[in-house]
C-alpha atoms as a PDB file:
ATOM      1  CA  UNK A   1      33.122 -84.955 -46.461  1.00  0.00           C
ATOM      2  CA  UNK A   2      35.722 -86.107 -48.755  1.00  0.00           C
ATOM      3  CA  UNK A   3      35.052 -88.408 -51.876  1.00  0.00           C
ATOM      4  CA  UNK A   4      36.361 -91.608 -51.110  1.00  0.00           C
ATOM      5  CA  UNK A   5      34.368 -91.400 -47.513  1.00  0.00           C
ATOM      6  CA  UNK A   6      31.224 -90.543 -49.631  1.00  0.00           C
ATOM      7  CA  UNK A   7      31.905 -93.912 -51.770  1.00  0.00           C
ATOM      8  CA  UNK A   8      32.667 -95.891 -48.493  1.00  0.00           C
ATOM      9  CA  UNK A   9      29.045 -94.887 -47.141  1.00  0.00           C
ATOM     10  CA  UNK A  10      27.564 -95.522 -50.219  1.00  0.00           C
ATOM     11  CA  UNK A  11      28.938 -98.814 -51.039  1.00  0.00           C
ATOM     12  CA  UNK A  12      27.974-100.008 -47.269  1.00  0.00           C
ATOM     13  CA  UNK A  13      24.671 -98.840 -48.356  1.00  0.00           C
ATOM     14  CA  UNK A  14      23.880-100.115 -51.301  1.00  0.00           C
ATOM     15  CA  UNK A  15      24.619-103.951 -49.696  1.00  0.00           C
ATOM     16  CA  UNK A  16      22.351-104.459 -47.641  1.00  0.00           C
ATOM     17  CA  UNK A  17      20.006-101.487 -48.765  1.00  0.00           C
ATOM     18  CA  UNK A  18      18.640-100.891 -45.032  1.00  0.00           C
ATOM     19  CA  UNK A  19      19.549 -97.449 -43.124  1.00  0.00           C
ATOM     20  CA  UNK A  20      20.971 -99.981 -40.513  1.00  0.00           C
ATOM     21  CA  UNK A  21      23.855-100.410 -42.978  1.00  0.00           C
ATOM     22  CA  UNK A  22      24.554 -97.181 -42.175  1.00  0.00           C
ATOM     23  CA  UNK A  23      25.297 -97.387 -38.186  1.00  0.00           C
ATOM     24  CA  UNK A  24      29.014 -97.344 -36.780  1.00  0.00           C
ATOM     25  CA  UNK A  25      30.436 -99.789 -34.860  1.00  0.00           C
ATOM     26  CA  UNK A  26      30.704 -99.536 -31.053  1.00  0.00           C
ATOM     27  CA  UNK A  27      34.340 -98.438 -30.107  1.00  0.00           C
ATOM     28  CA  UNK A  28      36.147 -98.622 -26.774  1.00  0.00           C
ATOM     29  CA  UNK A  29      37.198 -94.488 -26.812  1.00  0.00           C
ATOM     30  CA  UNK A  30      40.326 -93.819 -25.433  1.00  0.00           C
ATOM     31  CA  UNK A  31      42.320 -95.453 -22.199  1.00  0.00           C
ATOM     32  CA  UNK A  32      42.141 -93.682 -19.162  1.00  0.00           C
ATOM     33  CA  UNK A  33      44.861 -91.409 -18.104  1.00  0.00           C
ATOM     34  CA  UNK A  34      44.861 -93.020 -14.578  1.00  0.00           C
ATOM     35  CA  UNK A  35      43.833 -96.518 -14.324  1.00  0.00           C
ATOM     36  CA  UNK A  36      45.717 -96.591 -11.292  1.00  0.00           C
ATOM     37  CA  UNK A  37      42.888 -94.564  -9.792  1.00  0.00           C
ATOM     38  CA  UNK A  38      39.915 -96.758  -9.368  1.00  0.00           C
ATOM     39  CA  UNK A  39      36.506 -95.634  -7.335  1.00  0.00           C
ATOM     40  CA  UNK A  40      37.493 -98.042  -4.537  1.00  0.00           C
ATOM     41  CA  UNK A  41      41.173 -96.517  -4.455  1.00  0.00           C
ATOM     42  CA  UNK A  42      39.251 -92.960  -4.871  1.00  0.00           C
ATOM     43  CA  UNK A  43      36.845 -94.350  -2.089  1.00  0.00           C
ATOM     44  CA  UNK A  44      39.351 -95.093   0.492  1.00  0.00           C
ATOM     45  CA  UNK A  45      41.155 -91.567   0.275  1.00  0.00           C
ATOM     46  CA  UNK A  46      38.140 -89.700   0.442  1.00  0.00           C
ATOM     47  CA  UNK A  47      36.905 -91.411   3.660  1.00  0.00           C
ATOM     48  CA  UNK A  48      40.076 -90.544   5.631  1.00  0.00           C
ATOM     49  CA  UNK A  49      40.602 -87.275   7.381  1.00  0.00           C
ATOM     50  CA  UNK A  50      43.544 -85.223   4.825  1.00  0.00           C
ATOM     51  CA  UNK A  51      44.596 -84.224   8.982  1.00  0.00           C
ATOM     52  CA  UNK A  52      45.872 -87.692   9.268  1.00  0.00           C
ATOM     53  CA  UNK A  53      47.796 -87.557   5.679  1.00  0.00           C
ATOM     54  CA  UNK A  54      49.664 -84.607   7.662  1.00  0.00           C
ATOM     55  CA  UNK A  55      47.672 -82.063   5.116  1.00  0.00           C
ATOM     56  CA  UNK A  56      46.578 -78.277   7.367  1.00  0.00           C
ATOM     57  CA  UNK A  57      43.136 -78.731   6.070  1.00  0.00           C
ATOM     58  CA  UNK A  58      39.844 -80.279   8.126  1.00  0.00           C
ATOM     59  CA  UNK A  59      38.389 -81.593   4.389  1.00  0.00           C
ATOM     60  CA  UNK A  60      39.458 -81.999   0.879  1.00  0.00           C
ATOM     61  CA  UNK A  61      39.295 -80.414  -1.730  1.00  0.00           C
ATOM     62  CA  UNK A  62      39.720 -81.438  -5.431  1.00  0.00           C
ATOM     63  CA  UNK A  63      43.106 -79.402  -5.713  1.00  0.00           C
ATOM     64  CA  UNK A  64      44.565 -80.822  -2.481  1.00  0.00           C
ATOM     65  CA  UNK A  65      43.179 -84.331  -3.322  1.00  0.00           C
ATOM     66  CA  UNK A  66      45.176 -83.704  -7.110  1.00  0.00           C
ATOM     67  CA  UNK A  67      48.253 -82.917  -5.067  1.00  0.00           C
ATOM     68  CA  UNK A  68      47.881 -85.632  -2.487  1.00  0.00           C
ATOM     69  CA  UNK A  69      47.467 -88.473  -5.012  1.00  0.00           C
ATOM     70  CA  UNK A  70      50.506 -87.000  -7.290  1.00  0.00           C
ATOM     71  CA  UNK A  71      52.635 -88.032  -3.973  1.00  0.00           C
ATOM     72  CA  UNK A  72      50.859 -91.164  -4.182  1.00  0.00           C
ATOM     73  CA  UNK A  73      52.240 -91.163  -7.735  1.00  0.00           C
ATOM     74  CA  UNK A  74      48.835 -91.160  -9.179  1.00  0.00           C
ATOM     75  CA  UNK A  75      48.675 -87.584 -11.388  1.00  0.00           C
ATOM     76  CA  UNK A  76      45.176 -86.661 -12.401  1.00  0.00           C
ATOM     77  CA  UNK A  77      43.659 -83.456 -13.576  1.00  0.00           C
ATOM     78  CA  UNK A  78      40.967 -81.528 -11.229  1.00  0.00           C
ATOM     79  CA  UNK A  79      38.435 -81.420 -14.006  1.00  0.00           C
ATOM     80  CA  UNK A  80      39.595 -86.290 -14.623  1.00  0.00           C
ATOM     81  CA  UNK A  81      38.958 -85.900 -10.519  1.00  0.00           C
ATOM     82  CA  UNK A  82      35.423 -84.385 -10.543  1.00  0.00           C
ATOM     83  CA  UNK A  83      34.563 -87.021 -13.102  1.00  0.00           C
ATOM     84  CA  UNK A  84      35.910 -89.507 -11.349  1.00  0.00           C
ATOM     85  CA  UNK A  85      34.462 -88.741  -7.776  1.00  0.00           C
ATOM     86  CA  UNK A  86      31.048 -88.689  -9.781  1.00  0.00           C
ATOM     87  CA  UNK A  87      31.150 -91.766 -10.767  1.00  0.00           C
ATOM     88  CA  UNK A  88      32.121 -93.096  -8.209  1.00  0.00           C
ATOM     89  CA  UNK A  89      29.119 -91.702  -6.649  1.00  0.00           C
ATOM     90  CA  UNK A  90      30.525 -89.617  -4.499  1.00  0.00           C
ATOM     91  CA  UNK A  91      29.924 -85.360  -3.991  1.00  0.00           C
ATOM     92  CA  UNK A  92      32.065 -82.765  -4.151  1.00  0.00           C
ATOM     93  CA  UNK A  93      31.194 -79.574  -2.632  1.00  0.00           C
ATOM     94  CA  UNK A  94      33.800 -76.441  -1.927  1.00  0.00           C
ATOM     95  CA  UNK A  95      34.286 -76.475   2.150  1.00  0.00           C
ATOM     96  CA  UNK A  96      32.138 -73.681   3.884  1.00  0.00           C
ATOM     97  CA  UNK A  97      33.766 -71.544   5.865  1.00  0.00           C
ATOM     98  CA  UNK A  98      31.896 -70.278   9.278  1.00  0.00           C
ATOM     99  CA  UNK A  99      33.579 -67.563  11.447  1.00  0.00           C
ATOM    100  CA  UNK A 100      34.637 -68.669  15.078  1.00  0.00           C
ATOM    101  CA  UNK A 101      32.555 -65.801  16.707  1.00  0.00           C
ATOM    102  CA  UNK A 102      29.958 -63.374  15.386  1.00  0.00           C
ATOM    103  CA  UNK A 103      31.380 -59.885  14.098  1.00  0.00           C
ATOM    104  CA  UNK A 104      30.910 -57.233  16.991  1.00  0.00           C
ATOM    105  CA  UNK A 105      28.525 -54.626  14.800  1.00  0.00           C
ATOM    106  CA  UNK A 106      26.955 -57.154  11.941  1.00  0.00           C
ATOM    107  CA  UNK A 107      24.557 -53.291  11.980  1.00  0.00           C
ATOM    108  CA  UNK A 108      27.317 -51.152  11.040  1.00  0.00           C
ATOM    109  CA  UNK A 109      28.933 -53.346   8.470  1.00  0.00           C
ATOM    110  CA  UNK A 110      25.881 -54.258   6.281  1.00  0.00           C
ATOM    111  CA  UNK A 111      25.202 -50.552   6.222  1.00  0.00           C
ATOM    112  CA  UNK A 112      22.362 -50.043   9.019  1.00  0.00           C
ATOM    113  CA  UNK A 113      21.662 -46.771   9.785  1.00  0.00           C
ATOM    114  CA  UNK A 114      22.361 -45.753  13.163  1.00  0.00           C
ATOM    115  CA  UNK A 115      19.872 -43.942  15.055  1.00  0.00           C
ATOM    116  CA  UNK A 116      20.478 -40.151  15.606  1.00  0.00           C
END
């Protein structure tokens, strides 16, 4: 800590002589990169199918939803998005993929032995 900073703490101190002295005031933090993207705005996008927003995809996910709201002219980071769907109170999980049909020989290509 530099000297004048030590002076500053110790001056507040010695006021009021209580550790209270000592407490920072609240602050605001910074802005938010996109206060264009509120959780109702966030909401609304998420319910509809990314089909209908001519997208090849059944669901979305966080990188298509980054590149569908830059068109919208709203540009957000995936890792702003994931904090934003949170608190919005809404999950995100990665899409799981399920095969249309079963593999022919699910035996052979875990490694089964075959009987001889």
């Amino acid at each position: 800590m530099s000297r004048p900073a030590v002076y500053f703490w110790l001056e507040r101190y010695l006021a009021q002589r209580t550790p209270e002295a000592l407490r920072d005031a609240p602050r605001q933090g910074r802005p938010r990169k996109a206060p264009r993207l509120t959780a109702e705005r966030l909401r609304e996008v998420v319910r509809g199918s990314p089909e209908k927003e001519s997208w090849a995809s059944h669901g979305w996910t966080v990188p298509l939803l980054c590149t569908h709201l830059k068109r919208q002219g709203v540009e957000v980071s995936p890792r702003t998005l994931r904090r934003r769907l949170h608190e919005a109170g809404l999950a995100w999980k990665r899409p799981r993929y399920v095969y249309a049909t079963a593999a022919p020989h699910p035996g052979q290509k875990k490694g089964a032995l075959s009987a001889v």
